[in-house]
N, C-alpha and C. Protein backbone atom coordinates (compact mmCIF):
# COMPACT_ATOMS: atom_id res chain seq x y z
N UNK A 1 -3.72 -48.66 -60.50
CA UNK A 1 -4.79 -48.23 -59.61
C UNK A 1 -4.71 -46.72 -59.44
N UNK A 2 -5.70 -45.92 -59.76
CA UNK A 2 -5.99 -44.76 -59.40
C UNK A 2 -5.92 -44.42 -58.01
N UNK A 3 -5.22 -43.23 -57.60
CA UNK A 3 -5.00 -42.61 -56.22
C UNK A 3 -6.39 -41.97 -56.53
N UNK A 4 -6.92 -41.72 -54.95
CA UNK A 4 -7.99 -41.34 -55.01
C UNK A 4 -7.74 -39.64 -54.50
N UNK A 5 -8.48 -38.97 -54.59
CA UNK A 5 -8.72 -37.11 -54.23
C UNK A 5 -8.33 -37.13 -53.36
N UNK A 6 -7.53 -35.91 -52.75
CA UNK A 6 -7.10 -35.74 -51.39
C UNK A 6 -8.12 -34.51 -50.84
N UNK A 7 -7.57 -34.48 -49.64
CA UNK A 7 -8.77 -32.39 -49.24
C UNK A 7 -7.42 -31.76 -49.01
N UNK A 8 -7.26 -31.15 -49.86
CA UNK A 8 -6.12 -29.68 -50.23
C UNK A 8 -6.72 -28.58 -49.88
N UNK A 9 -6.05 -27.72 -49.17
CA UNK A 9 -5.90 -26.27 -49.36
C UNK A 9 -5.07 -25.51 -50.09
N UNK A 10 -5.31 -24.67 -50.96
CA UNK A 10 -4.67 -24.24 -51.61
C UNK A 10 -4.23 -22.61 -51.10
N UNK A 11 -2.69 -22.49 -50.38
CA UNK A 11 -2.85 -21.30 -49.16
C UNK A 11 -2.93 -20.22 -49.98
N UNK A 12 -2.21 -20.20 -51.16
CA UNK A 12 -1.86 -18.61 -52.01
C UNK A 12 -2.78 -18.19 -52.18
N UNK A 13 -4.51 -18.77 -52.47
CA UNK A 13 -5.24 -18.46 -52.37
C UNK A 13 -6.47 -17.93 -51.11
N UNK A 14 -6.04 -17.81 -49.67
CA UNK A 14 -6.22 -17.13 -48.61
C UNK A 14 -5.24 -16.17 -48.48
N UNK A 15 -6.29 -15.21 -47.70
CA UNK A 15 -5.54 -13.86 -46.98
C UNK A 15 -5.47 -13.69 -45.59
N UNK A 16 -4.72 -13.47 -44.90
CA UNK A 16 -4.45 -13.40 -43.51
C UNK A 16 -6.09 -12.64 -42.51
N UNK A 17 -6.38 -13.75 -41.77
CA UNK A 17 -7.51 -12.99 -41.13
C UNK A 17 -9.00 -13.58 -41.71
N UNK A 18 -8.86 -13.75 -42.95
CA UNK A 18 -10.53 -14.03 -43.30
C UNK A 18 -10.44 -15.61 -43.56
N UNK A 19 -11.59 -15.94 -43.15
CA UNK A 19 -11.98 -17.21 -42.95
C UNK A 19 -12.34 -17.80 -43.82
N UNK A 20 -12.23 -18.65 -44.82
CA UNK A 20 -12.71 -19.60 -46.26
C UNK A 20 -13.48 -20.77 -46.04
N UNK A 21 -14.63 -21.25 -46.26
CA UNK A 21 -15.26 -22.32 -46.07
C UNK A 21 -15.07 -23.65 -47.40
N UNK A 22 -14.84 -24.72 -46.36
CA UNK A 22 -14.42 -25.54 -47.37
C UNK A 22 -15.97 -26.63 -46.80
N UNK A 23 -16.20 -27.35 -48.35
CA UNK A 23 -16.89 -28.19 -47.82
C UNK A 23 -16.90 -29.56 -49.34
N UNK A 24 -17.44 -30.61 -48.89
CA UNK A 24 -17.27 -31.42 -49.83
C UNK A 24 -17.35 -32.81 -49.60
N UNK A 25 -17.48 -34.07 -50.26
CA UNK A 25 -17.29 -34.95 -50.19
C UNK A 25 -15.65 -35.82 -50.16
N UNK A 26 -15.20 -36.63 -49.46
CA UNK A 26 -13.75 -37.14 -50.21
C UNK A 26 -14.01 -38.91 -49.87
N UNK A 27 -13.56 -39.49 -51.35
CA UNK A 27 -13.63 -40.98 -51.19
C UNK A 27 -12.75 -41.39 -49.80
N UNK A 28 -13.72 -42.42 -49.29
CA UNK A 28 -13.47 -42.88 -48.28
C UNK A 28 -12.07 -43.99 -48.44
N UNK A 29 -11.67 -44.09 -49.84
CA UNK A 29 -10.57 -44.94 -49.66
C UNK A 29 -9.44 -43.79 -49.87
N UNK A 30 -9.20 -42.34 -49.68
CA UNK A 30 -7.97 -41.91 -49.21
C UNK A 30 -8.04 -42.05 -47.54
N UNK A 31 -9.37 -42.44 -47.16
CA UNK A 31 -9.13 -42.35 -45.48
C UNK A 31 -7.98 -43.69 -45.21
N UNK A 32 -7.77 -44.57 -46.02
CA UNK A 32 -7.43 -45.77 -45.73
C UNK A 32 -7.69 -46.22 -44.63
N UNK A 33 -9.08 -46.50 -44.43
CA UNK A 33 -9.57 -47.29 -42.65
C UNK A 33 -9.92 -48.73 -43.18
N UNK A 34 -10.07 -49.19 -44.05
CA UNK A 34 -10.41 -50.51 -44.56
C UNK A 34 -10.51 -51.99 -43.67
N UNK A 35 -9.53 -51.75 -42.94
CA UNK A 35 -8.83 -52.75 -42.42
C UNK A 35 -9.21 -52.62 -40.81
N UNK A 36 -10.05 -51.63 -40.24
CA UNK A 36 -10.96 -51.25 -39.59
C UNK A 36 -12.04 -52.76 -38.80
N UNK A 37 -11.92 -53.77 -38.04
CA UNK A 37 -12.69 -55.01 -38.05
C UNK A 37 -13.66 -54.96 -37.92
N UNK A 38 -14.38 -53.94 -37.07
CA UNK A 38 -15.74 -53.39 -36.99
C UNK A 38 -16.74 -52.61 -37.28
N UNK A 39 -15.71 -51.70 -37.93
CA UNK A 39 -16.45 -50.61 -38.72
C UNK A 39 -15.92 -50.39 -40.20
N UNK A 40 -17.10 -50.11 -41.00
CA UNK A 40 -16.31 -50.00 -42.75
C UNK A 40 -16.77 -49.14 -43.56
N UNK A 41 -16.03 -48.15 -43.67
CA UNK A 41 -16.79 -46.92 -44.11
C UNK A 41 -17.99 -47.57 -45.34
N UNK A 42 -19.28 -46.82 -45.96
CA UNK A 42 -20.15 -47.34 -46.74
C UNK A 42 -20.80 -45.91 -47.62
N UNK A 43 -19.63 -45.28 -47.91
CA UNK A 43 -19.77 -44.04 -48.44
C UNK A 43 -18.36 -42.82 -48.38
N UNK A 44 -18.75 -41.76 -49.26
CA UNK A 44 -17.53 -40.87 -48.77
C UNK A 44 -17.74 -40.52 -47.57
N UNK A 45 -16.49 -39.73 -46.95
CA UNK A 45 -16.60 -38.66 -46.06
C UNK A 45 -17.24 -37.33 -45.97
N UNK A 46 -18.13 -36.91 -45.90
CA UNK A 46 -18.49 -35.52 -46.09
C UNK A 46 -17.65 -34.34 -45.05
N UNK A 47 -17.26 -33.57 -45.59
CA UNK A 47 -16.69 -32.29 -44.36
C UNK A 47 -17.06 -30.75 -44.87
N UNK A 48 -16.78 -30.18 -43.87
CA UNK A 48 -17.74 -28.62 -43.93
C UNK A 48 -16.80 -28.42 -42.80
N UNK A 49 -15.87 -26.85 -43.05
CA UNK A 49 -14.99 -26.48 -42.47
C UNK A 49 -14.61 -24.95 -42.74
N UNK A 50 -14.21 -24.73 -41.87
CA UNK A 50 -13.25 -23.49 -42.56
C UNK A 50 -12.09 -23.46 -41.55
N UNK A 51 -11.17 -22.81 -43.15
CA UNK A 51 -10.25 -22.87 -42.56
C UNK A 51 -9.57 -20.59 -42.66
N UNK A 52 -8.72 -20.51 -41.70
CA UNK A 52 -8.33 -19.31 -41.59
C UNK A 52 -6.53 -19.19 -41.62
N UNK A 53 -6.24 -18.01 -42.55
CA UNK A 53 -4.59 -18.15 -42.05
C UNK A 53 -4.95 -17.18 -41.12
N UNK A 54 -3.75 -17.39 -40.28
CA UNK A 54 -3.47 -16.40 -39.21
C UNK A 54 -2.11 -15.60 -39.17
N UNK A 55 -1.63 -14.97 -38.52
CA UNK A 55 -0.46 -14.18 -38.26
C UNK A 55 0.80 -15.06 -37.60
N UNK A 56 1.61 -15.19 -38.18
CA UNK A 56 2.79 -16.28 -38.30
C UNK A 56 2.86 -17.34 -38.54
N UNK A 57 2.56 -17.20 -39.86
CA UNK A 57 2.17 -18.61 -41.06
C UNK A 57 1.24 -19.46 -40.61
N UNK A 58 0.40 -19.62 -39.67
CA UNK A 58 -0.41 -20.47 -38.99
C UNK A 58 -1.90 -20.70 -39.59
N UNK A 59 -2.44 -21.67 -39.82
CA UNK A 59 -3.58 -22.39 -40.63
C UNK A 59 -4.73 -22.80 -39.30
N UNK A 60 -5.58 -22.38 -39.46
CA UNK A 60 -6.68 -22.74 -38.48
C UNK A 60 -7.57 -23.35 -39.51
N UNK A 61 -7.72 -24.79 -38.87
CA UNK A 61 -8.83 -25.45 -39.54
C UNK A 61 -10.00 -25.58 -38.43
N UNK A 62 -11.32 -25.65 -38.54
CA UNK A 62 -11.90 -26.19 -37.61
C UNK A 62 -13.86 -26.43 -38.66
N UNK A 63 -14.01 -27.25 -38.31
CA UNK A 63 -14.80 -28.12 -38.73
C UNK A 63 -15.77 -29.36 -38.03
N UNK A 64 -16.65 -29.63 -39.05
CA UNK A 64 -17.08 -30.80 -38.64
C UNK A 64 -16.80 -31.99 -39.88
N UNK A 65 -16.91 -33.37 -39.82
CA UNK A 65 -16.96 -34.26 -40.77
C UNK A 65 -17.95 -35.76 -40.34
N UNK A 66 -18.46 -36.54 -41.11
CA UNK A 66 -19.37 -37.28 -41.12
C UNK A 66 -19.35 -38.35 -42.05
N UNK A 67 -19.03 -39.82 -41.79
CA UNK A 67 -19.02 -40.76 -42.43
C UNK A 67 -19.83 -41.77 -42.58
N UNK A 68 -20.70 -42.61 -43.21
CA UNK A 68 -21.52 -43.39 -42.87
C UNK A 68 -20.60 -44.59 -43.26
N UNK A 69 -21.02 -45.69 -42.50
CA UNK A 69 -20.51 -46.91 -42.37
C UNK A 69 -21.39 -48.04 -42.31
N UNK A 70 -20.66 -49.13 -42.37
CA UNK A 70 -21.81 -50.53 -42.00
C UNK A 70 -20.79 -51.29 -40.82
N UNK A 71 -21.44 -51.29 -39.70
CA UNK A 71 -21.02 -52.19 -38.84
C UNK A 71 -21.27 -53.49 -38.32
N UNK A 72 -20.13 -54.18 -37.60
CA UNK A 72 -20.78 -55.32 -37.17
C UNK A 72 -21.49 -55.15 -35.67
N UNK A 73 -22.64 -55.42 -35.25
CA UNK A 73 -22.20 -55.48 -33.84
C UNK A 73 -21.81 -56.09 -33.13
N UNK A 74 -21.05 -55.88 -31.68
CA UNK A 74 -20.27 -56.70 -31.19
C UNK A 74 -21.26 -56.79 -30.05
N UNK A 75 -22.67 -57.12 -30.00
CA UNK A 75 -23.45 -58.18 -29.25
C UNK A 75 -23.62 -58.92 -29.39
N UNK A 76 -24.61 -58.72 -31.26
CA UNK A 76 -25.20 -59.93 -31.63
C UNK A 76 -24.65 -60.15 -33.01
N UNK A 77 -23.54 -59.77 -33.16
CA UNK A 77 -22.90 -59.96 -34.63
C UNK A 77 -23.11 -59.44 -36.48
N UNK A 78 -24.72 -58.76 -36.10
CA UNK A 78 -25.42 -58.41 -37.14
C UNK A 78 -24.93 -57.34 -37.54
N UNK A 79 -24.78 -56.96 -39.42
CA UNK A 79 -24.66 -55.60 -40.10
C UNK A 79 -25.41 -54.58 -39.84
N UNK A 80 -24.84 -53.28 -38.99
CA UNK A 80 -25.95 -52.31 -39.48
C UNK A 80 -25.44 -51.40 -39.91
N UNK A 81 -25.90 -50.01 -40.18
CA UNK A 81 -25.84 -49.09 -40.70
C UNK A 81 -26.19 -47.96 -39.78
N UNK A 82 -24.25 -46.87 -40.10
CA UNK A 82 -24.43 -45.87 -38.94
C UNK A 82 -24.10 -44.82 -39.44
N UNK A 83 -23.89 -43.66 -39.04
CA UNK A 83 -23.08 -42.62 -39.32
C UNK A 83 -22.30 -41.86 -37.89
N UNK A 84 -21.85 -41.64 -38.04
CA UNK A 84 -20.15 -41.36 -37.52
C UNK A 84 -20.13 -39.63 -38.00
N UNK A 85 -19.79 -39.40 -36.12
CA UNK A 85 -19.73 -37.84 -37.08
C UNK A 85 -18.64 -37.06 -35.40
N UNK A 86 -17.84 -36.17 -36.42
CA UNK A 86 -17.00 -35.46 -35.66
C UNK A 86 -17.09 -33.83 -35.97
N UNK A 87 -17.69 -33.53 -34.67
CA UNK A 87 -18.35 -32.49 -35.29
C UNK A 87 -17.44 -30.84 -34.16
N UNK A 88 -16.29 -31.78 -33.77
CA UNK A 88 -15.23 -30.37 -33.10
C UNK A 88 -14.17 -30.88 -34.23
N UNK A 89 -13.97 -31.22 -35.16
CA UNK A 89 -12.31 -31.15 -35.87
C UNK A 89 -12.16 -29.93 -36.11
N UNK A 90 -10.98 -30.03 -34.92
CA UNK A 90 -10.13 -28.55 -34.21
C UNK A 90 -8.32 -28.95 -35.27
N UNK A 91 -7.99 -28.27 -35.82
CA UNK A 91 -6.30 -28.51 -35.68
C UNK A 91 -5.57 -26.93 -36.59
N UNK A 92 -4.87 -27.10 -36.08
CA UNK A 92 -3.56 -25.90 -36.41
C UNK A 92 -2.55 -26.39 -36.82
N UNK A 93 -1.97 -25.62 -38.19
CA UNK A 93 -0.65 -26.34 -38.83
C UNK A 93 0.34 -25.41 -39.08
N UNK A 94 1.27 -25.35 -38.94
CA UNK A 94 2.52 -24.22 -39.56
C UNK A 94 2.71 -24.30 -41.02
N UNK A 95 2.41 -23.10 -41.63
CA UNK A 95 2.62 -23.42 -43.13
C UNK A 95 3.47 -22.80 -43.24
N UNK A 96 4.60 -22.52 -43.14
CA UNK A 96 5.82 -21.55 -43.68
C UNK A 96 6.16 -21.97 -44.93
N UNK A 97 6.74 -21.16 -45.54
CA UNK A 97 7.10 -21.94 -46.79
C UNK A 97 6.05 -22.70 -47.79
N UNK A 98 5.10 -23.23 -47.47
CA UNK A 98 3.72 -24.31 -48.48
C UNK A 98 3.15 -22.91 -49.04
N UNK A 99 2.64 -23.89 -50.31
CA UNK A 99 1.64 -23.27 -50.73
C UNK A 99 0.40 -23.76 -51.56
N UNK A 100 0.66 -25.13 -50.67
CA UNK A 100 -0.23 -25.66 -50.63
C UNK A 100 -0.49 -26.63 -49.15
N UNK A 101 -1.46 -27.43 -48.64
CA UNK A 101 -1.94 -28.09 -47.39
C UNK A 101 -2.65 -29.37 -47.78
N UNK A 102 -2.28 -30.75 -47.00
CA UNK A 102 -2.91 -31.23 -47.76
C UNK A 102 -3.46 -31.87 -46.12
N UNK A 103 -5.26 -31.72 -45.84
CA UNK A 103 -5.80 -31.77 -44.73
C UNK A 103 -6.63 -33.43 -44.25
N UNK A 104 -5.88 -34.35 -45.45
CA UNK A 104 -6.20 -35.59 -45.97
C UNK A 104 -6.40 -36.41 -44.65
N UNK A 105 -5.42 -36.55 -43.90
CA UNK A 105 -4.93 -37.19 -42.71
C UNK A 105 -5.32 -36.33 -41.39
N UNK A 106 -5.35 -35.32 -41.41
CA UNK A 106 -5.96 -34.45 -40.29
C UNK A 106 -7.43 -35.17 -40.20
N UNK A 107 -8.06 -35.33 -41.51
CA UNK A 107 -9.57 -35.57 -41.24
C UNK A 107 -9.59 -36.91 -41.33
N UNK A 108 -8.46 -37.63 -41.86
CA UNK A 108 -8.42 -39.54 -41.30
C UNK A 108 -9.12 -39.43 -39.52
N UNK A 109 -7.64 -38.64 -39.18
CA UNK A 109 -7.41 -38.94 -37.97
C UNK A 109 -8.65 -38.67 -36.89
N UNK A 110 -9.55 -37.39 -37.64
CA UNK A 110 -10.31 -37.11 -36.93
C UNK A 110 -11.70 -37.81 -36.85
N UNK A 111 -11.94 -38.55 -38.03
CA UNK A 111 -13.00 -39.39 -37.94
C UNK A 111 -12.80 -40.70 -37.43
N UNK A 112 -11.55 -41.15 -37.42
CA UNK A 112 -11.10 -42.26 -36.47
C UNK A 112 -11.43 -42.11 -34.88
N UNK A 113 -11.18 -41.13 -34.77
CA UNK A 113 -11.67 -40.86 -32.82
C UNK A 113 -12.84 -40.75 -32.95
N UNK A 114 -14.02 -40.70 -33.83
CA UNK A 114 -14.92 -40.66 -33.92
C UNK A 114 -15.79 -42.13 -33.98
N UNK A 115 -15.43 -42.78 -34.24
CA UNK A 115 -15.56 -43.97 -34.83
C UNK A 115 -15.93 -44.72 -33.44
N UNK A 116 -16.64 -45.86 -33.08
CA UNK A 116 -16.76 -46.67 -32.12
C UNK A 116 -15.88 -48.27 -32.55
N UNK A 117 -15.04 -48.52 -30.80
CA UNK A 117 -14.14 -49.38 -30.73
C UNK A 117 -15.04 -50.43 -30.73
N UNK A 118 -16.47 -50.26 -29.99
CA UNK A 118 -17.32 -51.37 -29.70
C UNK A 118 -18.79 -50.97 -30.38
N UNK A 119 -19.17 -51.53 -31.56
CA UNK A 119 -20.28 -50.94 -31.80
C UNK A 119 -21.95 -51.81 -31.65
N UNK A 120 -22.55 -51.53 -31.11
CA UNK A 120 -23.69 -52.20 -30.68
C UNK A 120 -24.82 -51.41 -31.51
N UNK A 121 -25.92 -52.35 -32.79
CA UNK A 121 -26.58 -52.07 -33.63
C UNK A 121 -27.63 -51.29 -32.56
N UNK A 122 -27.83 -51.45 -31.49
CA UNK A 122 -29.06 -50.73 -30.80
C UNK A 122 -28.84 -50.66 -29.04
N UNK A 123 -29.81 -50.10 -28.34
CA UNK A 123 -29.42 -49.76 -26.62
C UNK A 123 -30.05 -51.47 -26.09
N UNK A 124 -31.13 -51.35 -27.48
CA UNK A 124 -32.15 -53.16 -27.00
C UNK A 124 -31.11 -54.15 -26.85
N UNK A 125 -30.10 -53.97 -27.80
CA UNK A 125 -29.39 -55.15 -28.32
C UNK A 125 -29.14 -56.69 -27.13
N UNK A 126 -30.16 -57.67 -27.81
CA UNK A 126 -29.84 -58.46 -26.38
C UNK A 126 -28.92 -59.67 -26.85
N UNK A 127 -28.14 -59.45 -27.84
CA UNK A 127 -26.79 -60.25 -28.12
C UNK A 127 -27.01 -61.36 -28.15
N UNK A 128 -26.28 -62.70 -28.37
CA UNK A 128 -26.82 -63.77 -28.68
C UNK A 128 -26.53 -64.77 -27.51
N UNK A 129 -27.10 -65.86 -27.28
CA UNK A 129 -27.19 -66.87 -26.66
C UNK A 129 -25.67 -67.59 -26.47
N UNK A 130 -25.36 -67.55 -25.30
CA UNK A 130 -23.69 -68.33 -25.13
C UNK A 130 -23.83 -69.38 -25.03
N UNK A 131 -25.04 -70.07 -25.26
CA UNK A 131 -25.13 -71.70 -25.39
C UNK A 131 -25.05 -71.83 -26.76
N UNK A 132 -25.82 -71.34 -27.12
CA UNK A 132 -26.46 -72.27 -28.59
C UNK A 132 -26.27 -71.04 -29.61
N UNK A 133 -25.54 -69.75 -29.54
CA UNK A 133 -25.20 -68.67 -30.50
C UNK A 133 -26.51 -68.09 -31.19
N UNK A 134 -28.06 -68.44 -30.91
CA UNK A 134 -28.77 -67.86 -31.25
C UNK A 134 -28.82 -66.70 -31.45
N UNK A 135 -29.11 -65.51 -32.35
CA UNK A 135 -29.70 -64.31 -31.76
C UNK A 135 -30.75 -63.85 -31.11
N UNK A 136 -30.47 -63.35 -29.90
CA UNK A 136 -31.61 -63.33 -29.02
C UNK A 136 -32.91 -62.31 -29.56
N UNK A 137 -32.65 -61.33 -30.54
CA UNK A 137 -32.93 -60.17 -31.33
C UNK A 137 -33.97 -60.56 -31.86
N UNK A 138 -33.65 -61.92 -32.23
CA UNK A 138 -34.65 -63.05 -33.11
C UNK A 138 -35.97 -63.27 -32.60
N UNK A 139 -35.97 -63.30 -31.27
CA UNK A 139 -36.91 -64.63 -29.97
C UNK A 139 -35.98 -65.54 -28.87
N UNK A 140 -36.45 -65.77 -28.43
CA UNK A 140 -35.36 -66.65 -27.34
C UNK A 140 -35.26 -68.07 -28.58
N UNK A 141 -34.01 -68.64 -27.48
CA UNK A 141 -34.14 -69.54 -28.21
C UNK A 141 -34.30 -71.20 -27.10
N UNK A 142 -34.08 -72.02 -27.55
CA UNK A 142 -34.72 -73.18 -26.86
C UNK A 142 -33.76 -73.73 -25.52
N UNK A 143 -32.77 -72.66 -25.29
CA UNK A 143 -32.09 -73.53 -23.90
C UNK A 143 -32.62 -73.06 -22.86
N UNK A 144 -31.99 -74.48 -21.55
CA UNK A 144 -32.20 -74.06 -20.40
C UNK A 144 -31.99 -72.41 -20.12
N UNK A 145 -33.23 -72.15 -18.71
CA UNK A 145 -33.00 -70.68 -18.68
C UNK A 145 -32.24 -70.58 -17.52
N UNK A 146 -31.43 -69.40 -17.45
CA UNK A 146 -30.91 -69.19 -16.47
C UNK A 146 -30.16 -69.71 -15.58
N UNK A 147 -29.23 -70.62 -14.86
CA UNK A 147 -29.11 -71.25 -13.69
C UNK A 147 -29.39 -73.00 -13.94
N UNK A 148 -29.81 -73.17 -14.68
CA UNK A 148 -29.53 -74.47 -15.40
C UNK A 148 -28.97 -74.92 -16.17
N UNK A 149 -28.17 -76.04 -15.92
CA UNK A 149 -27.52 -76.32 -16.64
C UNK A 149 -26.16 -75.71 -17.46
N UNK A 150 -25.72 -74.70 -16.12
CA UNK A 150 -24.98 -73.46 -16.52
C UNK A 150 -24.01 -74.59 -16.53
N UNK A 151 -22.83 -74.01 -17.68
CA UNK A 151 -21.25 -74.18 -17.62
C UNK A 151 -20.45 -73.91 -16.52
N UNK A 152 -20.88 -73.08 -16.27
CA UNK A 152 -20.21 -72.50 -14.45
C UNK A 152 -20.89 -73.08 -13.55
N UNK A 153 -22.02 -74.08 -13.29
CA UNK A 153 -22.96 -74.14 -12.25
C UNK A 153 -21.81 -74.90 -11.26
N UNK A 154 -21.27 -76.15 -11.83
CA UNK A 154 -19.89 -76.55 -11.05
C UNK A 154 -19.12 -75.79 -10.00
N UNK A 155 -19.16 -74.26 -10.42
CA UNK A 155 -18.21 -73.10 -9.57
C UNK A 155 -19.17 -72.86 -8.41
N UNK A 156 -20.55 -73.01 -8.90
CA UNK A 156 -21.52 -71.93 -7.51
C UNK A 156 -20.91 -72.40 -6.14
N UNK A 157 -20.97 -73.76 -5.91
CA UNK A 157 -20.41 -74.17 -4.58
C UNK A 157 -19.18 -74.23 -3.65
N UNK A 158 -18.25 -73.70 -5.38
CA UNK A 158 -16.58 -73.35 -4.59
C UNK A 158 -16.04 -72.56 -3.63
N UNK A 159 -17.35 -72.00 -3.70
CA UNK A 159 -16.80 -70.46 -2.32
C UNK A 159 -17.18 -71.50 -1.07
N UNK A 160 -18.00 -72.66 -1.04
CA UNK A 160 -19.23 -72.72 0.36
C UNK A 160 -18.12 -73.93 0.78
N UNK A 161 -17.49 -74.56 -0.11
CA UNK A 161 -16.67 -75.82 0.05
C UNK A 161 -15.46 -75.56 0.23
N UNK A 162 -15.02 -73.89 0.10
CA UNK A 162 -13.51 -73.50 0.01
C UNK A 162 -13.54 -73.10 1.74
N UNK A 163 -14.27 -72.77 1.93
CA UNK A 163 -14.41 -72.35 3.50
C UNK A 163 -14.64 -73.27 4.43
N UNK A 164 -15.28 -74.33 4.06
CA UNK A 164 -15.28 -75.39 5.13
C UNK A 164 -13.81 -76.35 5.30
N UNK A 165 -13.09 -75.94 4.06
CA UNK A 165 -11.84 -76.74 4.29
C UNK A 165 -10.98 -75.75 5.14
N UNK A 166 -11.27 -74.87 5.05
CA UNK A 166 -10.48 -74.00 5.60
C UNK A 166 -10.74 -73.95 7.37
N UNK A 167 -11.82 -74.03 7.53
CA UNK A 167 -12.09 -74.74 8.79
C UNK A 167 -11.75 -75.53 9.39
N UNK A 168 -12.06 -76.80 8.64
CA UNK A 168 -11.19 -78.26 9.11
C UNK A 168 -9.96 -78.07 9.35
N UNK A 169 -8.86 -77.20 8.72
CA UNK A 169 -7.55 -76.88 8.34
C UNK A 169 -7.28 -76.13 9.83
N UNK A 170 -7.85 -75.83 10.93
CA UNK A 170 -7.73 -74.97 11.90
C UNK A 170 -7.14 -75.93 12.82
């Protein structure tokens, strides 16, 4: 299996003070997020950055990056299609000694905080039916509405019946 491209800097080639713009695509399988349950990358990473040395071996990166993905949502369960974008990737590295950087994992890490823990295909999203798993997205679907026939309807009266024993109990 082929290793896939990393995002390198190559330092010998910067000079202290001036700023270098990096920009580019990188396969989304050096991000290794795969395993990701809700979100899956559905393309490379794109990034646009620059980076600067500074005065005591120090590397200023700062950037933005942008991934598109296919998600599930966690309303109504359906695939969609998003993009994901981190658009402060801030970080500083000590290069003493390198002469080379490899910014592979800086920009994992940074499109990971980017990323949604809970992703919902829309603000509409009216998720699916806890009776019958319909998607509601669809049309309603054929159960009782509301207050009928609830699973919990059993509980409504526990507060009104918990207090009258508590009465008697006096």
């Amino acid at each position: 299996m082929e290793t896939p491209a990393r995002l390198t800097v190559d330092l010998t080639a910067l000079r202290e003070g001036v700023p270098v713009r990096l920009s580019g695509a990188l396969d989304a399988a050096a991000l290794d997020i795969d395993d990701l349950e809700w979100v899956r990358p559905a393309g490379p990473l794109a990034y646009a950055a620059e980076v600067t040395l500074l005065p005591g071996d120090a590397l200023s990166v700062r950037g933005r990056l942008r991934l598109p993905c296919v998600c599930v949502c966690g309303r109504c369960g359906r695939d969609f299609q998003a993009e994901y974008a981190e658009d402060g990737w801030r970080e500083d590295f000590d290069v003493a000694g390198l002469t080379s950087l490899d910014l592979t994992e800086s920009a994992r890490e940074g499109i990971i905080l980017a990323l949604p823990s809970y992703p919902v295909c829309g603000e509409g999203c009216k998720g699916v039916c806890p009776r019958c798993g319909r998607n509601l997205n669809e049309g309603p679907c054929g159960c009782a509405p509301d207050g009928e026939e609830s699973p919990w309807g059993a509980l409504d009266g526990l507060t009104a019946q918990t207090a009258e024993n508590a009465e008697e109990r006096k």
